[in-house]
Protein backbone atom coordinates (compact mmCIF):
# COMPACT_ATOMS: atom_id res chain seq x y z
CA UNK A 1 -20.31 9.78 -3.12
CA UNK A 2 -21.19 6.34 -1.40
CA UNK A 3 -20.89 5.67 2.81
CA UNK A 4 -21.11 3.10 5.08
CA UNK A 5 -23.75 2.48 7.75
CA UNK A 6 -22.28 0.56 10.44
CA UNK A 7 -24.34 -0.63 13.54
CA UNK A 8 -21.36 -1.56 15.84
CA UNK A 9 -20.23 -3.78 18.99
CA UNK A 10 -21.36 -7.15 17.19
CA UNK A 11 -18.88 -9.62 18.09
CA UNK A 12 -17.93 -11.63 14.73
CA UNK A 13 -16.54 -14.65 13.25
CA UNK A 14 -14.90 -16.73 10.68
CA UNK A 15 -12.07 -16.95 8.20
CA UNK A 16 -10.86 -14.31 5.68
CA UNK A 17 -8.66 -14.49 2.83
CA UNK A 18 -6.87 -11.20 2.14
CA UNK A 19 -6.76 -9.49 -1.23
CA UNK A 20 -3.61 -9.34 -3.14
CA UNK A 21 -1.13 -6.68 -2.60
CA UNK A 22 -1.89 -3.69 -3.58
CA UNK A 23 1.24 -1.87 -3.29
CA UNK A 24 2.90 -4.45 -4.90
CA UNK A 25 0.56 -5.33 -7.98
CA UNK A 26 0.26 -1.29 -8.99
CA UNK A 27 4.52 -1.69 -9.69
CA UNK A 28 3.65 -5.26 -11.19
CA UNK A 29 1.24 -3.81 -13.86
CA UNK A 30 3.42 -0.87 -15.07
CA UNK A 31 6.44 -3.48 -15.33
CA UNK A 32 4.18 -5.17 -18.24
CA UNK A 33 5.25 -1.91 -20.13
CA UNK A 34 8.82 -3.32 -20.42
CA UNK A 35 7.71 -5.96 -23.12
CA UNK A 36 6.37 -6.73 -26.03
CA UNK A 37 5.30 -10.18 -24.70
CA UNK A 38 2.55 -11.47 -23.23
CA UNK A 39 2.65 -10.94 -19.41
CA UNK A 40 -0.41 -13.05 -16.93
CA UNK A 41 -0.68 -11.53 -13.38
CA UNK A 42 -2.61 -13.99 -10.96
CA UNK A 43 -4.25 -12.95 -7.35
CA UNK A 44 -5.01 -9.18 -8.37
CA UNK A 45 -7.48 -7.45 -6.30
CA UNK A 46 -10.13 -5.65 -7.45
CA UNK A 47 -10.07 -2.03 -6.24
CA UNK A 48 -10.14 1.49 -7.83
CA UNK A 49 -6.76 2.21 -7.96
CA UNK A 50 -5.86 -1.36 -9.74
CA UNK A 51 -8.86 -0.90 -11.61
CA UNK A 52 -8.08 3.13 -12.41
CA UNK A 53 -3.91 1.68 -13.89
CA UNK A 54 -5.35 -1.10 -16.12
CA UNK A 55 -8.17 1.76 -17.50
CA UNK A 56 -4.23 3.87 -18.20
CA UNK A 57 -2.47 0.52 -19.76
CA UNK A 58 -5.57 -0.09 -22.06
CA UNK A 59 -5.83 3.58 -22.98
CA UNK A 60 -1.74 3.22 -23.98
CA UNK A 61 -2.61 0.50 -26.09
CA UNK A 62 -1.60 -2.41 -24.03
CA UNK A 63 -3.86 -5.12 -24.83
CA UNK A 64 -5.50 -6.48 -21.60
CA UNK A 65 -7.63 -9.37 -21.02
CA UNK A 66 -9.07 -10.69 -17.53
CA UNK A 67 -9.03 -14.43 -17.36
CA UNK A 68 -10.80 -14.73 -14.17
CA UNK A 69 -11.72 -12.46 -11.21
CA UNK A 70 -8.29 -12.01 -10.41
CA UNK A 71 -6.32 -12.93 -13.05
CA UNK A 72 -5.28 -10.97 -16.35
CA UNK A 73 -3.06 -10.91 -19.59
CA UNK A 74 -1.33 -8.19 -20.92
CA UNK A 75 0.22 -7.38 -23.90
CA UNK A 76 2.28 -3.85 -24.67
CA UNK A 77 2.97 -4.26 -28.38
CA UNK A 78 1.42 -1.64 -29.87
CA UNK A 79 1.65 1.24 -27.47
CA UNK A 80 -0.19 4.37 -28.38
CA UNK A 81 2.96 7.12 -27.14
CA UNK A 82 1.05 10.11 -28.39
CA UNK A 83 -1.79 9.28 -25.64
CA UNK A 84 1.06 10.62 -23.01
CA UNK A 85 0.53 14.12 -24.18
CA UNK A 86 -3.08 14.20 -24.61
CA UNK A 87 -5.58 15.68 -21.81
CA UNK A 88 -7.02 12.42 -21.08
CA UNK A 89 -4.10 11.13 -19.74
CA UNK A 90 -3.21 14.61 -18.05
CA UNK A 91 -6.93 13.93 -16.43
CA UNK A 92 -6.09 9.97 -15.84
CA UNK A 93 -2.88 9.81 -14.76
CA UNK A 94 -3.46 12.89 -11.88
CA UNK A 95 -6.11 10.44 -9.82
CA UNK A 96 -3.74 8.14 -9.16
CA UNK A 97 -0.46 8.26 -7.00
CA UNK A 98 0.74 5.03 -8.45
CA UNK A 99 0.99 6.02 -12.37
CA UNK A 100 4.35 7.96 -11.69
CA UNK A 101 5.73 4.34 -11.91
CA UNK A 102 4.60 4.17 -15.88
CA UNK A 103 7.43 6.42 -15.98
CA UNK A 104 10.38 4.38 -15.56
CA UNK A 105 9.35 1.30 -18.31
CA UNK A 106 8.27 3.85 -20.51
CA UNK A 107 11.86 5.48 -20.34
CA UNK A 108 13.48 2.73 -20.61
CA UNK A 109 11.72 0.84 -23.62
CA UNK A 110 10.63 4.20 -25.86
CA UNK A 111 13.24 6.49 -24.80
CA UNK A 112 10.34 9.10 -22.98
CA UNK A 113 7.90 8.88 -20.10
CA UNK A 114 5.65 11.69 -19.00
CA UNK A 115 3.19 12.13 -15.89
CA UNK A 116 0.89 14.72 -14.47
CA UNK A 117 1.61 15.57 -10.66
CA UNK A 118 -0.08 12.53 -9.53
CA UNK A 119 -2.87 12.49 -6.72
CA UNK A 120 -3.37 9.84 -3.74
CA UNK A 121 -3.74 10.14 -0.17
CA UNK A 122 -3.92 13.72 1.52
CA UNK A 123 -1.76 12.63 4.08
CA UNK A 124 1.01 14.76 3.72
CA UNK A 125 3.86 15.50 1.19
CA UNK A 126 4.81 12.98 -0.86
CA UNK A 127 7.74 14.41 -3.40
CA UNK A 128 8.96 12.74 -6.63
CA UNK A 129 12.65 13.61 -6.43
CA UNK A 130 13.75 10.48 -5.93
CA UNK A 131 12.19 8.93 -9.24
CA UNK A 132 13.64 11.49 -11.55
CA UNK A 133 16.92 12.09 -10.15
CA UNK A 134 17.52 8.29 -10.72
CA UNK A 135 16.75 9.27 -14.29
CA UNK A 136 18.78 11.83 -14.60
CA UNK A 137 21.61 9.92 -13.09
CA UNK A 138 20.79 6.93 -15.98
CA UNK A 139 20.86 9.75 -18.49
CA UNK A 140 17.77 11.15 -19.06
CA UNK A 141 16.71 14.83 -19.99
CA UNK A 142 13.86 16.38 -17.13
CA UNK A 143 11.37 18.60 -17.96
CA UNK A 144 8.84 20.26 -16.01
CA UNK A 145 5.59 22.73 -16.69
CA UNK A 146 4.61 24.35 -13.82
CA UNK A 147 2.06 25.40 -15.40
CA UNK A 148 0.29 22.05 -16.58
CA UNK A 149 2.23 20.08 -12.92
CA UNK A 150 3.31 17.95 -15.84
CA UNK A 151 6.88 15.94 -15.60
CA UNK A 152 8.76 14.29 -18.53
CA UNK A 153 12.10 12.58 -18.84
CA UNK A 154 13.35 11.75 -22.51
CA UNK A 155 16.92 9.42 -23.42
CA UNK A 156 18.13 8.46 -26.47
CA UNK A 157 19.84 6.01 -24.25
CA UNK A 158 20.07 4.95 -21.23
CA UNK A 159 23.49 4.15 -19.53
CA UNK A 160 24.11 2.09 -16.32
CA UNK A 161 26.02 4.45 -13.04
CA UNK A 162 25.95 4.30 -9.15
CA UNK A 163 23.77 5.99 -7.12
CA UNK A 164 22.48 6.57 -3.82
CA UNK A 165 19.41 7.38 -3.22
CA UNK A 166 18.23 9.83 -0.38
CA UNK A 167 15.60 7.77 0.69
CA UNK A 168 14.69 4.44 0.68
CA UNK A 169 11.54 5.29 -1.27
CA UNK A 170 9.26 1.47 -2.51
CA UNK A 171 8.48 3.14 -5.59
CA UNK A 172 11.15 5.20 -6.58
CA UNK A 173 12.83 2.49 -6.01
CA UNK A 174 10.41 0.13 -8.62
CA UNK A 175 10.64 3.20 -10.91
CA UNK A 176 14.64 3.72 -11.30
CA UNK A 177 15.15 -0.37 -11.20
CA UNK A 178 12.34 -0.66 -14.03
CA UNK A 179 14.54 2.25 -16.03
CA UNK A 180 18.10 0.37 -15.15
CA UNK A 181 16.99 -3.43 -16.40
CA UNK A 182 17.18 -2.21 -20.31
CA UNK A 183 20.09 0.48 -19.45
CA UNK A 184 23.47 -0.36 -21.15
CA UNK A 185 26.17 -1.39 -18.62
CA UNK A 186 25.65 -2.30 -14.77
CA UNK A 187 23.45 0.16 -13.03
CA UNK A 188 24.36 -0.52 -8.98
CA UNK A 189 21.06 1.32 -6.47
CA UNK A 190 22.24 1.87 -3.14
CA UNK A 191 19.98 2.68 0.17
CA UNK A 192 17.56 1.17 -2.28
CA UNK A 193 13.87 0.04 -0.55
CA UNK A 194 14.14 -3.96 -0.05
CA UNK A 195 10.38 -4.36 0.77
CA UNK A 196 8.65 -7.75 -0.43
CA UNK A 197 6.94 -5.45 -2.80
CA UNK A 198 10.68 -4.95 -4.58
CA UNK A 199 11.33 -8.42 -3.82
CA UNK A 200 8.50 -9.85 -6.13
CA UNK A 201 9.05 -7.18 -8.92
CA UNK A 202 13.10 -8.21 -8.98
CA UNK A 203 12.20 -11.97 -9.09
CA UNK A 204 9.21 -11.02 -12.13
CA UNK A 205 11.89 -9.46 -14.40
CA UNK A 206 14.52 -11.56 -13.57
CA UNK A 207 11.94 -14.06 -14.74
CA UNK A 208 11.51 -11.97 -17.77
CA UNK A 209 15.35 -11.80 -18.36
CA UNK A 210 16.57 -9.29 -16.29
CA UNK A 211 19.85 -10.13 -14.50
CA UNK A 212 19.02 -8.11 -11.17
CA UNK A 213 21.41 -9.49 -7.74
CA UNK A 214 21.03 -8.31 -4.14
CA UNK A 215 17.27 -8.46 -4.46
CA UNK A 216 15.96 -8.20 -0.69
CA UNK A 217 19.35 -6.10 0.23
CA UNK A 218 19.66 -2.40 0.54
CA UNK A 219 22.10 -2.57 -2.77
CA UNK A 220 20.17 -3.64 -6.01
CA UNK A 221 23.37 -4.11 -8.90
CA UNK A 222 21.58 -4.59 -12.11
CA UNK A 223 23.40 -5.85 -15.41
CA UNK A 224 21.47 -4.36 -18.67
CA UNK A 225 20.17 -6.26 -21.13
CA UNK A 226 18.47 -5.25 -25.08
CA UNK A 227 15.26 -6.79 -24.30
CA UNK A 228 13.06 -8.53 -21.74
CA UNK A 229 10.10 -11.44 -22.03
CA UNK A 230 6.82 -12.25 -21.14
CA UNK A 231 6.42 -14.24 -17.31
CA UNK A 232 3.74 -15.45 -15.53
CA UNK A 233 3.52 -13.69 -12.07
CA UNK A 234 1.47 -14.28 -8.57
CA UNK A 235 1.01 -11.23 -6.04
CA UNK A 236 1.58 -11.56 -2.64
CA UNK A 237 -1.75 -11.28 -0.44
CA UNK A 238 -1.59 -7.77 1.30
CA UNK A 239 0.08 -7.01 4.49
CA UNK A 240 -1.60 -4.26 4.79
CA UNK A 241 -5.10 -5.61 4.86
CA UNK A 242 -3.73 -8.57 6.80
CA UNK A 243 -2.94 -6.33 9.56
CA UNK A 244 -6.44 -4.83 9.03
CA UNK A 245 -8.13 -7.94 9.23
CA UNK A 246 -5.98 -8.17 12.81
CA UNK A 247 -7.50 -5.15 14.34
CA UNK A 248 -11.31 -6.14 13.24
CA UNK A 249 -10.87 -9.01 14.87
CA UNK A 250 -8.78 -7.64 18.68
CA UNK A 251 -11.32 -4.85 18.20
CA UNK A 252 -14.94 -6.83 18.02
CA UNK A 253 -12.90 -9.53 20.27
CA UNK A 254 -13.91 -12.11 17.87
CA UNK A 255 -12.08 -15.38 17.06
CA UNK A 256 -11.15 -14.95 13.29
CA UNK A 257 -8.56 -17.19 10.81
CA UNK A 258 -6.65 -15.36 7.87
CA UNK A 259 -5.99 -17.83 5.52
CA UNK A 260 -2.59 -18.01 3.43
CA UNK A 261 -0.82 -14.95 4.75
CA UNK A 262 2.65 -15.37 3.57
CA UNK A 263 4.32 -15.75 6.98
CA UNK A 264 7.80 -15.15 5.62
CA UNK A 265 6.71 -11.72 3.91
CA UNK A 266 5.27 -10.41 7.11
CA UNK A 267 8.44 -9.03 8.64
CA UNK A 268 7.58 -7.41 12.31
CA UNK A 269 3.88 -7.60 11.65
CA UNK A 270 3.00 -10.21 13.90
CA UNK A 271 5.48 -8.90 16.78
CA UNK A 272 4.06 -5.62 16.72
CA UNK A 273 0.53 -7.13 17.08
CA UNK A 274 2.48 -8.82 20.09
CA UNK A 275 3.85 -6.08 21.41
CA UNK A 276 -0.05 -4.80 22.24
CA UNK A 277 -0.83 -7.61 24.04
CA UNK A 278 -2.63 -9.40 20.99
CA UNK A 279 -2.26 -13.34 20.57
CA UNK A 280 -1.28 -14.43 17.14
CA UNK A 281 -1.32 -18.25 16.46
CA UNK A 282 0.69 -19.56 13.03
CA UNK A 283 -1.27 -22.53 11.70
CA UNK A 284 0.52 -23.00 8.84
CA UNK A 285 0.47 -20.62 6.21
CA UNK A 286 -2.72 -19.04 8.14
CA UNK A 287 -2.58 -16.62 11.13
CA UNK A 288 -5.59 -17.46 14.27
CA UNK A 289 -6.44 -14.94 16.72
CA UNK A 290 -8.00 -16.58 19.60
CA UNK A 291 -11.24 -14.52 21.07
CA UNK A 292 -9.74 -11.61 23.55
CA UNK A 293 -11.38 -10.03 25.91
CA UNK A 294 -8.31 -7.94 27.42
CA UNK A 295 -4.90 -7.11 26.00
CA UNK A 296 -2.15 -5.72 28.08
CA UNK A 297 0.43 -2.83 26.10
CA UNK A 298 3.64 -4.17 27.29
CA UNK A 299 6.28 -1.85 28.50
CA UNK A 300 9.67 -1.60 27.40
CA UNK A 301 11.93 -3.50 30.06
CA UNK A 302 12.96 -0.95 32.10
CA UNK A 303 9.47 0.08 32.42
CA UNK A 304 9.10 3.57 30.15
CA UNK A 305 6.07 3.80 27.94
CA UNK A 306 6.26 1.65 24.29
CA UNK A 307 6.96 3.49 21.27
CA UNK A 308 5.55 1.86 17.94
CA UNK A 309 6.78 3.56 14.93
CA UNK A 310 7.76 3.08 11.25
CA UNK A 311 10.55 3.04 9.12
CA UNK A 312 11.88 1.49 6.10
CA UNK A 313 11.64 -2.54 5.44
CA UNK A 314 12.49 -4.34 7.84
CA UNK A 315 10.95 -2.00 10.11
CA UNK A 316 7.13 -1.37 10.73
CA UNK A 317 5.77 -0.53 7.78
CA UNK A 318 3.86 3.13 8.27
CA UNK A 319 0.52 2.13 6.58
CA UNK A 320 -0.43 -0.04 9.74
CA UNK A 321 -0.02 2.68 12.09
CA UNK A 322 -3.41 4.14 12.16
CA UNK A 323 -4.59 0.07 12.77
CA UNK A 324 -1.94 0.25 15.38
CA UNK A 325 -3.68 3.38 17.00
CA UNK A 326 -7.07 1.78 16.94
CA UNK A 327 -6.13 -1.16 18.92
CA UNK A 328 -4.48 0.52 21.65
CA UNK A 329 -7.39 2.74 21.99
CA UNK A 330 -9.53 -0.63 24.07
CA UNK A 331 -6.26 -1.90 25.27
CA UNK A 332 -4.79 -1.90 28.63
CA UNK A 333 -2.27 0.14 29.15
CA UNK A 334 -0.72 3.22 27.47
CA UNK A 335 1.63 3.81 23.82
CA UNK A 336 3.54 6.42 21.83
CA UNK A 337 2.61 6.06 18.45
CA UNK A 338 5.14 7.71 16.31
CA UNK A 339 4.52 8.28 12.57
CA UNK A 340 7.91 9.95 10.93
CA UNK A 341 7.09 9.73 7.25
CA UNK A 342 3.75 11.51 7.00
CA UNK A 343 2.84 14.77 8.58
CA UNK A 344 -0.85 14.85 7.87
CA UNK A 345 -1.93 10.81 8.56
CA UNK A 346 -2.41 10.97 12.74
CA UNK A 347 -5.12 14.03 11.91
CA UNK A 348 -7.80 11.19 11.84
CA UNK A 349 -7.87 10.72 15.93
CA UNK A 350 -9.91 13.78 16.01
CA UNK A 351 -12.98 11.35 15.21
CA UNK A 352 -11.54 9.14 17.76
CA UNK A 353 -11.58 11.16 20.18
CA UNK A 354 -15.08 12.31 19.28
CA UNK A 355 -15.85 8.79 19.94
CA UNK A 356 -14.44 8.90 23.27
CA UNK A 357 -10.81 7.54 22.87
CA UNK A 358 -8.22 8.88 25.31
CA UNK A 359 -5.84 10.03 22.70
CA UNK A 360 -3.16 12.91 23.48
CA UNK A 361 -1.75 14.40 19.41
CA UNK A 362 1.34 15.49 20.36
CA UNK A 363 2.00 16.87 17.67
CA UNK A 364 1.56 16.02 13.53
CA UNK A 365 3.81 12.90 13.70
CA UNK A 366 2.94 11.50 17.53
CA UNK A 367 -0.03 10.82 19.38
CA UNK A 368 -0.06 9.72 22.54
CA UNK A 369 -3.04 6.69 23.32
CA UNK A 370 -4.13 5.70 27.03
CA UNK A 371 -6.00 2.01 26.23
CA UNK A 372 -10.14 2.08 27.85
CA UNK A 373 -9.31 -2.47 28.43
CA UNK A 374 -12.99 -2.41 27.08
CA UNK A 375 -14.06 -0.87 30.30
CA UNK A 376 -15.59 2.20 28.43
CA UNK A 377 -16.92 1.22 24.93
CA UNK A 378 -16.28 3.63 22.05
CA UNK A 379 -19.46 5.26 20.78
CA UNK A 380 -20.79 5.30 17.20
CA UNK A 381 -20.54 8.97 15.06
CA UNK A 382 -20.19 10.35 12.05
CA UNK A 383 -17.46 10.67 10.22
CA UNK A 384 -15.41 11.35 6.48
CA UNK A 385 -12.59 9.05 5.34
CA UNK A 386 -9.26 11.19 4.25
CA UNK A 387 -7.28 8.74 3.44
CA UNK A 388 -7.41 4.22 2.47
CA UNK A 389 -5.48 3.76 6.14
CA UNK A 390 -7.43 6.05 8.23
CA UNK A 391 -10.44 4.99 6.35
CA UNK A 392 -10.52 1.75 7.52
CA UNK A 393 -9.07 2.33 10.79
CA UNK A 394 -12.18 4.21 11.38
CA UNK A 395 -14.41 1.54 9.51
CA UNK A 396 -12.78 -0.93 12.50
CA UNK A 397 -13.72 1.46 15.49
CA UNK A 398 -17.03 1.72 14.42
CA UNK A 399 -17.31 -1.44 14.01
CA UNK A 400 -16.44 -2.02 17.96
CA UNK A 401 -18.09 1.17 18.77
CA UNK A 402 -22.14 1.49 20.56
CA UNK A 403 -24.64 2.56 18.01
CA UNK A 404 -24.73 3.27 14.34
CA UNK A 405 -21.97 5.08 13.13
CA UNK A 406 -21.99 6.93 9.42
CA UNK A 407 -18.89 7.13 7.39
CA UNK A 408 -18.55 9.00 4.37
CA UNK A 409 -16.21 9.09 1.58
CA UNK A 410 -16.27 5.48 1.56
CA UNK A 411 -14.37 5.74 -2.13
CA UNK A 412 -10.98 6.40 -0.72
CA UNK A 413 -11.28 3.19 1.39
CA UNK A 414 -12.39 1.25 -2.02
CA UNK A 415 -9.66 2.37 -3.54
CA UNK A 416 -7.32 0.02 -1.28
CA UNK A 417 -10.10 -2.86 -0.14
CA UNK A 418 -11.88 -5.42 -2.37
CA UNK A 419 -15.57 -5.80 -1.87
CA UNK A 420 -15.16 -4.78 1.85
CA UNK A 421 -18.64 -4.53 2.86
CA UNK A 422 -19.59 -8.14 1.95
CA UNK A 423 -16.72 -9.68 3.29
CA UNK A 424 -17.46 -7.73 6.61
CA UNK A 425 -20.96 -9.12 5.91
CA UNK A 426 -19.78 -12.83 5.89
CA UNK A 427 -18.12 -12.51 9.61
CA UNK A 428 -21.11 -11.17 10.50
CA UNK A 429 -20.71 -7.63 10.52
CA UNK A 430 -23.76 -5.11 10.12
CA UNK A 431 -22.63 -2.87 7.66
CA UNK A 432 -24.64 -1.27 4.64
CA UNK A 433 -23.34 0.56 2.01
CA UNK A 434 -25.79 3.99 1.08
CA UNK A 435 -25.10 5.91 -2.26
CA UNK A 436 -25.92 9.30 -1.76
C-alpha cells in the first residue's frame, strides 16, 4: 500500500496534457477480441486498470506488443478459450470492473464469454443486467454460479432483434453493440448510451467493417456482418481528468493551460465549470484558466440555490461530481450537488468536512456545500481514498489545503491517473509518494 504526502496551499503553474480516456480505451481493448487482425491503439494511458485488461488479453492469447509509451498492437488469433474457466482468470478478471466488456466480443466471435462478478469502485451498486439481458435478447444461453459469482452466456448463433434497454448504461451499451456487429440480421439498441466513449468505439468497428448508423443518437441500428478487420485507432484524451486538471487549478488559484482537450467531446463540461463562477478560455484545441482569486456560484434566475447533477450523455457526466464538490467548497456562494446514479460516492465529504468545509449530506445522493471564497483556508489531514473520483478530489483539496496532508490508498487513484505525482511535480506541486 503506497500514499501521498502532500504539503498544500502552493499556488502552481503551467501546461498539462491529459491522459487518454480511460473509460473509453478499457471498451477499445476488449473490441480487439472481435478479430483476427492486427489492431494498433495510439494515446493509451498508462494506469492499473489499462495495464490490469492488457495482463487479461495477453493471458487469452492475444498477442500484444507496445510500440511506444502509449501506443500498442494487438493481435487475437490464437485465443486460449479454456483460460476463461481457469482460477486465474476467476482471480484476474474479479479486480477489474471493466473485464465484463470481454464478454460481448467473446460471444460474438467464439460463441461463449464468461466473467467473475467483477470488482471496481465501492461506490455503490453497480448491476450487470443490462449486459446479459442484451444477450439473451441476441440469443444467448445465461448461466450463473452463485457459488463461484461467476456469469456465462453461450450461442451457437447469434441473431439480430430490437431492444430497449432500461438504462442508458456506457458499457452495457459497448458490451451488447460489440455482441450485435457479428449477429446475423439487423440488431436495432434503443435508449442506448451515446457518450463519446460509444462514439469512438462505433466509428473503430465501423472502421473494421462494421456497418453501425445512429452512432451519437440514443438508437444504435446495427447490420451484421461474418467477419470484421484490423484498424488503426486514437483515444480521446480524458474528460474526466480534464475536469480534474480544472479543479487543481480554481483550487490552488493558479493560471494553468490543458493542451488538446477535444473541445467538441466535452459536452457541458466547460458550462458547468461556468456555472461555479470559474473562467474557461478556448485557445484552440486547448482550454486556459486565467489565475482566480474569487468565484461567485451563480444562482438560478429566479434566484433559488443551483443544483449540479448528472445524468446520461449529454448531461453532466457523474464522475466529475466529487471535482464539482471540491470547488464549491472555496467558492462564493452556496450549491446542491445531486448525485442520482451512485448511492455510496458523496460518503467522501466526511474528510472534507474534517478539513473544515461547510458541507450539509443530505442524504446518500445530495450534499448540500456553502463556498468559504478563500476566506477560511481548508486544513491539511489524513485521509484513505475509496474510490479513483473521490481519490483525487481529495488529492485536489489537499493540495489547496494548510499543512501536510497524508492520503492513503493512493492505488485506487492510480488506477484512473497516469504518473500523477510527477506531473503534479512539474506545476509545481509538493507532493511525495511513500510506500509503506
Amino acid at each position: 500500500m503506497a500514499s501521498f504526502r502532500i504539503e498544500g496551499g502552493h499556488q502552481l503553474g503551467g501546461t498539462i496534457t491529459p491522459q487518454g480516456a480511460k473509460n473509453e480505451v478499457l471498451q477499445i481493448l476488449c473490441a480487439v477480441l472481435l478479430t483476427p487482425e492486427k489492431v494498433l491503439v495510439h494515446n493509451v494511458p498508462d494506469i492499473i486498470d489499462v495495464n490490469k485488461l492488457i495482463f487479461i488479453l495477453s493471458e487469452l492469447g492475444v498477442k500484444v506488443e507496445k510500440l511506444s509509451s502509449n501506443s500498442y498492437a494487438f493481435q487475437a488469433d490464437e485465443i486460449n478459450l479454456s483460460y476463461l474457466e481457469s482460477a486465474e482468470f476467476k482471480k484476474d478478471g474479479s479486480s477489474l470492473r471493466g473485464s465484463i466488456m470481454l464478454v460481448g466480443p467473446l460471444l460474438a466471435r467464439f460463441g461463449r464469454g464468461y466473467i467473475p462478478r467483477p470488482g471496481g469502485d465501492k461506490i455503490g451498486r453497480r448491476r450487470l443486467d443490462t449486459h446479459f439481458e442484451g444477450f439473451i435478447r441476441l440469443g444467448a444461453t445465461f448461466r450463473y454460479n452463485k457459488e463461484e459469482h461467476f456469469y456465462g452466456v453461450e450461442a451457437k448463433e447469434l441473431q439480430g432483434t430490437e431492444m430497449l434497454l432500461d438504462e442508458a448504461s456506457v458499457t452495457g451499451t459497448a458490451n451488447i453493440l460489440m455482441a450485435s456487429v457479428l449477429a446475423k440480421g439487423i440488431t436495432k439498441i434503443y435508449n442506448a448510451a451515446c457518450e463519446p466513449y460509444i462514439q469512438q468505439l462505433s466509428k473503430m468497428l465501423n472502421s473494421m467493417g462494421a456497418k453501425i448508423s445512429g452512432v451519437g443518437s440514443n438508437l444504435l441500428i446495427i447490420e451484421g456482418v461474418d467477419a470484421l478487420g484490423g484498424c488503426e485507432h486514437r483515444v480521446l484524451p480524458d474528460m474526466i481528468e480534464i475536469g480534474s486538471w480544472i479543479g487543481v487549478a480554481v483550487m490552488t488559484r493558479s493560471e494553468m493551460t490543458i493542451k488538446d482537450v477535444s473541445w467538441e467531446n466535452l459536452g457541458q463540461i466547460p458550462d458547468v465549470f461556468r456555472k461555479l463562477g470559474i473562467q474557461l478560455e478556448k485557445r484552440g484545441d486547448d482550454i486556459y484558466i486565467p489565475q482566480q482569486s474569487s468565484y461567485e456560484i451563480q444562482n438560478y434566475i429566479d434566484g433559488s440555490i443551483l443544483t449540479i447533477s448528472d445524468a446520461p450523455w449529454l448531461g453532466f457526466t457523474p464522475d466529475l461530481l466529487s471535482i464539482v464538490l471540491v470547488i464549491a467548497t472555496q467558492a462564493k456562494g452556496t450549491v446542491l450537488i445531486h448525485q442520482k446514479m451512485f448511492e455510496s460516492r458523496l460518503f467522501f465529504v466526511d474528510k472534507l468536512i474534517d478539513m473544515g468545509a461547510k458541507v450539509i449530506l443530505c442524504d446518500p445522493h445530495r450534499a448540500t456545500v456553502i463556498g468559504h471564497d478563500h476566506q477560511s483556508q481548508l486544513k491539511a489531514t489524513n485521509m484513505t481514498s475509496p474510490d479513483i473520483r473521490a481519490g483525487i478530489s481529495l488529492l485536489i483539496a489537499a493540495l489547496s489545503a494548510k499543512g501536510t496532508s497524508i492520503i492513503n490508498n493512493i492505488e485506487q487513484i492510480d488506477r484512473g491517473y497516469e504518473n500523477i505525482e510527477a506531473r503534479l511535480k512539474s506545476i509545481g506541486a509538493k507532493i511525495e509518494r511513500i510506500e509503506n
